[in-house]
N, C-alpha and C. Protein backbone atom coordinates (compact mmCIF):
# COMPACT_ATOMS: atom_id res chain seq x y z
N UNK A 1 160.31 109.16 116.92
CA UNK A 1 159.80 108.55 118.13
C UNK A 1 159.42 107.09 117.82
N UNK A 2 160.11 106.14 118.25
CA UNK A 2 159.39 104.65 118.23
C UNK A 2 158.34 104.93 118.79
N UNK A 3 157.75 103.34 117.99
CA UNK A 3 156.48 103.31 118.18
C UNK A 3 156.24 102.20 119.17
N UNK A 4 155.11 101.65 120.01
CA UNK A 4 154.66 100.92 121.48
C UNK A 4 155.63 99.67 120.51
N UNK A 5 156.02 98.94 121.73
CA UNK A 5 156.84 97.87 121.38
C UNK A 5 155.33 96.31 120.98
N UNK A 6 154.67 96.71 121.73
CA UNK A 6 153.30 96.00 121.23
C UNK A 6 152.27 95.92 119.87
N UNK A 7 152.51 97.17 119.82
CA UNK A 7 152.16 97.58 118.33
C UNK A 7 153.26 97.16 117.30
N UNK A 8 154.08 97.00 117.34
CA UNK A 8 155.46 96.13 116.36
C UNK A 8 154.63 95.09 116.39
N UNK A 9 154.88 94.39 117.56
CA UNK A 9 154.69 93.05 117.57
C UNK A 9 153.36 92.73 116.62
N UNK A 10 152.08 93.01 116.69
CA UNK A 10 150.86 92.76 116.26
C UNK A 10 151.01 93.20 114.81
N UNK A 11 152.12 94.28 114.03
CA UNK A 11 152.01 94.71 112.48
C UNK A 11 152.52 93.80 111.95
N UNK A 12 152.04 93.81 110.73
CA UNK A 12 152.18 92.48 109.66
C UNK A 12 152.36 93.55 108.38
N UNK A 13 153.59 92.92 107.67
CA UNK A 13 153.65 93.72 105.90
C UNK A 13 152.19 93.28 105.10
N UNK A 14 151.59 93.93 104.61
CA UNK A 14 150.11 93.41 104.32
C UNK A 14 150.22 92.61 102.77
N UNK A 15 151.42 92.77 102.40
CA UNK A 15 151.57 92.29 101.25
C UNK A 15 152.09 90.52 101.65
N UNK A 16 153.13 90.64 102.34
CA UNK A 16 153.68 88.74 102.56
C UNK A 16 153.29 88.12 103.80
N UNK A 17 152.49 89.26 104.71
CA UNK A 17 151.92 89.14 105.80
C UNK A 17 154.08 89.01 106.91
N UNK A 18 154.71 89.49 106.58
CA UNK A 18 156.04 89.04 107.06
C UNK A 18 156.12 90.86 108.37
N UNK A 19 157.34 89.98 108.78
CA UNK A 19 157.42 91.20 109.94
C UNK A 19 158.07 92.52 109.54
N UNK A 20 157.43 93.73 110.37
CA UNK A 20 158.18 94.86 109.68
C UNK A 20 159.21 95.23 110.79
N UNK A 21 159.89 96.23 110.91
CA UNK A 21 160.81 96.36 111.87
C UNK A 21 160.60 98.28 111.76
N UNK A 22 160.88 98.58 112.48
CA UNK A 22 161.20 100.53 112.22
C UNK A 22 161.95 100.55 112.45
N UNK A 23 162.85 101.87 110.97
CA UNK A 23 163.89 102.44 110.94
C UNK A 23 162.91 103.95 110.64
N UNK A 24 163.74 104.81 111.43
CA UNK A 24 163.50 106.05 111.24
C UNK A 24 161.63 106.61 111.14
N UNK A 25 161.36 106.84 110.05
CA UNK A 25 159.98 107.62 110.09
C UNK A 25 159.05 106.52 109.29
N UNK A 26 159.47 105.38 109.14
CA UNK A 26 158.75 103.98 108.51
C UNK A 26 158.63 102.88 109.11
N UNK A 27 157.87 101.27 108.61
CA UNK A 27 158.07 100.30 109.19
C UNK A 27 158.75 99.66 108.20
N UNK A 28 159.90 98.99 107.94
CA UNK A 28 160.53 98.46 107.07
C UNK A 28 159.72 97.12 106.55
N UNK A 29 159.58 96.17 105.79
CA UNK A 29 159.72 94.88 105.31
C UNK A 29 161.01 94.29 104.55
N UNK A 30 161.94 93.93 104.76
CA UNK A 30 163.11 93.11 104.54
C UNK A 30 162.65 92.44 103.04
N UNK A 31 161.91 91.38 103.82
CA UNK A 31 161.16 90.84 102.32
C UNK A 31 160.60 91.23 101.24
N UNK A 32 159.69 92.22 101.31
CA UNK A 32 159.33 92.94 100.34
C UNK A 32 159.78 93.65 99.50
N UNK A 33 160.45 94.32 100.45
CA UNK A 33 161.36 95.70 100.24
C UNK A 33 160.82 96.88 100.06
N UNK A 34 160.06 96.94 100.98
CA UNK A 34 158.99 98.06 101.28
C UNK A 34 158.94 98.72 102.36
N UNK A 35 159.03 100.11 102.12
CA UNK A 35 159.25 101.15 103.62
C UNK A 35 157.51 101.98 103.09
N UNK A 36 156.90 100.93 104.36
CA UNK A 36 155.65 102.02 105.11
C UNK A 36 155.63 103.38 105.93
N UNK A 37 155.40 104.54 105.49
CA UNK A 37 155.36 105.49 106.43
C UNK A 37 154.36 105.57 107.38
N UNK A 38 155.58 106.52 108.72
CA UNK A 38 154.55 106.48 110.07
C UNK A 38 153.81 107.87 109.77
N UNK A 39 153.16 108.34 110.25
CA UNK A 39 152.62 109.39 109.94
C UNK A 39 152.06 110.23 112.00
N UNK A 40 152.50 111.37 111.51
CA UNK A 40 152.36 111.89 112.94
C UNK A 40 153.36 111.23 114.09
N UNK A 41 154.61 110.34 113.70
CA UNK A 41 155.07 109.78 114.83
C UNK A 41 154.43 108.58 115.47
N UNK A 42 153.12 108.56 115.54
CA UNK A 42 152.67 107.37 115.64
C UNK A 42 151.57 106.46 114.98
N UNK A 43 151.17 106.89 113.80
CA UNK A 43 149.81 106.01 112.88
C UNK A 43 151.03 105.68 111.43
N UNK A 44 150.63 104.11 111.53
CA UNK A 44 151.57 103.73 110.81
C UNK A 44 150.42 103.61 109.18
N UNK A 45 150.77 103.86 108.34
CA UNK A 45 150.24 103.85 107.51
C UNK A 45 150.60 102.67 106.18
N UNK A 46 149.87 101.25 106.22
CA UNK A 46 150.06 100.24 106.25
C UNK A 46 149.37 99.81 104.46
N UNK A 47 149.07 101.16 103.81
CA UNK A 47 148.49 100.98 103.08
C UNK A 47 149.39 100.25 101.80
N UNK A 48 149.40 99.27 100.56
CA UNK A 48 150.31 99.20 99.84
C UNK A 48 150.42 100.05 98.45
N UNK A 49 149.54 100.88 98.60
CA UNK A 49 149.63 102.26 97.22
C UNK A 49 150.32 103.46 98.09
N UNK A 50 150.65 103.26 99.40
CA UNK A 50 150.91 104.46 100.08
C UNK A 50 152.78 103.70 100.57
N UNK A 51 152.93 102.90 100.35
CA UNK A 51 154.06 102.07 100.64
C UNK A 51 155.15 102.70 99.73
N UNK A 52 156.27 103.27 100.15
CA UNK A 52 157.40 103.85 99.26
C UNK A 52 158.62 102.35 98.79
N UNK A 53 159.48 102.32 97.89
CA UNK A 53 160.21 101.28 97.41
C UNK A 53 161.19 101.68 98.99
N UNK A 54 161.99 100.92 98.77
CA UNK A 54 163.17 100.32 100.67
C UNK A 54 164.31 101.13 99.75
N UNK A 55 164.48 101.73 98.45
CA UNK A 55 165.63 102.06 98.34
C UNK A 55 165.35 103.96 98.28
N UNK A 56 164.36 104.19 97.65
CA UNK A 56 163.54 105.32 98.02
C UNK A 56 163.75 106.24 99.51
N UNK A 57 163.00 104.88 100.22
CA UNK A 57 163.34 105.48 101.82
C UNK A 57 165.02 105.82 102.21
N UNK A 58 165.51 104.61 101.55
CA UNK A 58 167.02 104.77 102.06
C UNK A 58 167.48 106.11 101.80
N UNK A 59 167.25 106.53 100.53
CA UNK A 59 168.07 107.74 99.71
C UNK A 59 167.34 109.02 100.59
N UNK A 60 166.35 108.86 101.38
CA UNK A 60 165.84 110.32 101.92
C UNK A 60 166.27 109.98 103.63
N UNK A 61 167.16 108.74 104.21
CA UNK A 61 167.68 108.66 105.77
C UNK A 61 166.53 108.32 106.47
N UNK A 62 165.11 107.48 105.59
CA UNK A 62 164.28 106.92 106.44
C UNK A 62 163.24 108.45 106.79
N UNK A 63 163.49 109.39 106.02
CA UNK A 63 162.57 110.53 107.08
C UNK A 63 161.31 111.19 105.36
N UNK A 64 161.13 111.74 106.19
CA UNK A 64 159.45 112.09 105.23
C UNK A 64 158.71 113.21 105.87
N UNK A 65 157.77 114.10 105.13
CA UNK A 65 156.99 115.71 105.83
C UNK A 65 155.87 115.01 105.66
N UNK A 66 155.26 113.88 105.16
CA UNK A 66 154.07 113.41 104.85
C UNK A 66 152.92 113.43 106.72
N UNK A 67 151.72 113.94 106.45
CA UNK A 67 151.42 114.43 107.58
C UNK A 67 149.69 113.50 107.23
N UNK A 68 148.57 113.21 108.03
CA UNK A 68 147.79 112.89 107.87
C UNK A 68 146.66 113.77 107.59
């Protein structure tokens, strides 16, 4: 389920402060190369010890059981 198109807008990668985008069950960073998981479909979990590597996410299709 995407998430409010407003809530994109206002998230920031907390590491380069750069924009994230969602693919699948994360918010991507391009720059970083860091896939944040959403958790529940909609609480994005923005933490950077909780942040998986962008190639990580790739190899599992963006999806995750991680639950809050």
């Amino acid at each position: 389920m995407p998430l409010n198109e407003w809530l994109l807008k206002i998230l920031a990668c907390p590491k380069c402060k750069g924009d994230v985008v969602q693919k699948g069950k994360f918010l991507i960073c391009e720059k970083c190369r860091l896939a944040f998981p959403i958790l529940e479909d909609e609480v994005p979990d923005m933490l950077l010890e909780d942040a998986w590597d962008l190639k990580k996410a790739e190899e599992n299709n963006f999806e995750h059981d991680l639950t809050l």
